[in-house]
Protein backbone atom coordinates (compact mmCIF):
# COMPACT_ATOMS: atom_id res chain seq x y z
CA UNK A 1 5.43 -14.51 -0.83
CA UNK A 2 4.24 -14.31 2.65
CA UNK A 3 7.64 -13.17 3.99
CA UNK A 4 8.01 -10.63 1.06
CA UNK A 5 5.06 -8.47 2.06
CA UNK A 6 5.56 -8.82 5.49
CA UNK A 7 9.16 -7.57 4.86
CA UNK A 8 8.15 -4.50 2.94
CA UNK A 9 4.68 -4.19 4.66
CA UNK A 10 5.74 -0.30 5.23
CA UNK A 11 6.83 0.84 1.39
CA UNK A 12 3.62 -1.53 0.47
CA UNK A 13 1.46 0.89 2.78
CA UNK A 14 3.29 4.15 1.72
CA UNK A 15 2.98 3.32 -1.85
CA UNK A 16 -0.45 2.70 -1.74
CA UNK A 17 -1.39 6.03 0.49
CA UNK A 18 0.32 7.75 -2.57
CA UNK A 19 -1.62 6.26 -5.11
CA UNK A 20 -4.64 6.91 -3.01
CA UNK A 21 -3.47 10.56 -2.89
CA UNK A 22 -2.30 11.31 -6.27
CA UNK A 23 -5.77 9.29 -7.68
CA UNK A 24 -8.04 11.92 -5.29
CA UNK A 25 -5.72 14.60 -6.99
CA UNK A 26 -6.36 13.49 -10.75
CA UNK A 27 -10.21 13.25 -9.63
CA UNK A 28 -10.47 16.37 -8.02
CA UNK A 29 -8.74 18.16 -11.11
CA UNK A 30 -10.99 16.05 -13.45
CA UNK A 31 -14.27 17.61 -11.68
CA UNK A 32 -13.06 21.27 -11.81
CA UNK A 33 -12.81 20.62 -15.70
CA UNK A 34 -15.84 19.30 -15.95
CA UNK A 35 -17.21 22.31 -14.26
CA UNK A 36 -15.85 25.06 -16.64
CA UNK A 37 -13.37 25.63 -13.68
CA UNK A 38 -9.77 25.13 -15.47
CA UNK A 39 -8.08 27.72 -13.31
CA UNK A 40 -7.15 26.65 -9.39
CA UNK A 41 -8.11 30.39 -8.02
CA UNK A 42 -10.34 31.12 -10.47
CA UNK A 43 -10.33 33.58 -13.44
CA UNK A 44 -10.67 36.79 -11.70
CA UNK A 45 -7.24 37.25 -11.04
CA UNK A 46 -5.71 35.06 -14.11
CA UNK A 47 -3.83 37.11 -16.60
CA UNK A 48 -5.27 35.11 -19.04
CA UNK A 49 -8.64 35.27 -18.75
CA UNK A 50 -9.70 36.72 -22.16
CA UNK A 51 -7.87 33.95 -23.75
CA UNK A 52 -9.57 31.27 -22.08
CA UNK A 53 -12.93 32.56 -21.84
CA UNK A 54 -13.69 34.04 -25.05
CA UNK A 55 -17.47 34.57 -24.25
């Protein structure tokens, strides 16, 4: 078992940097839903603004 991770130590720490990045990613996206933010830019330049925000 020893030999296995020492073999593949690299892919073991480049898999887990991508998980790492693709969890922040999911969390990050997660917030900005949770604050009424849906749209990356905002919704002053979205062409479908009205739609979305029927306030």
């Amino acid at each position: 078992m020893i030999a296995f991770l020492i073999c593949n130590l690299g892919t073991i720490i480049v898999i887990l940097v991508l998980l790492a990045t693709v969890a922040l990613i999911i969390a990050s996206m997660v917030k900005r839903k949770k604050r009424g933010q849906s749209a990356a830019c905002g919704c002053s330049s979205c062409p479908s603004a009205d739609i979305c925000h029927k306030d």
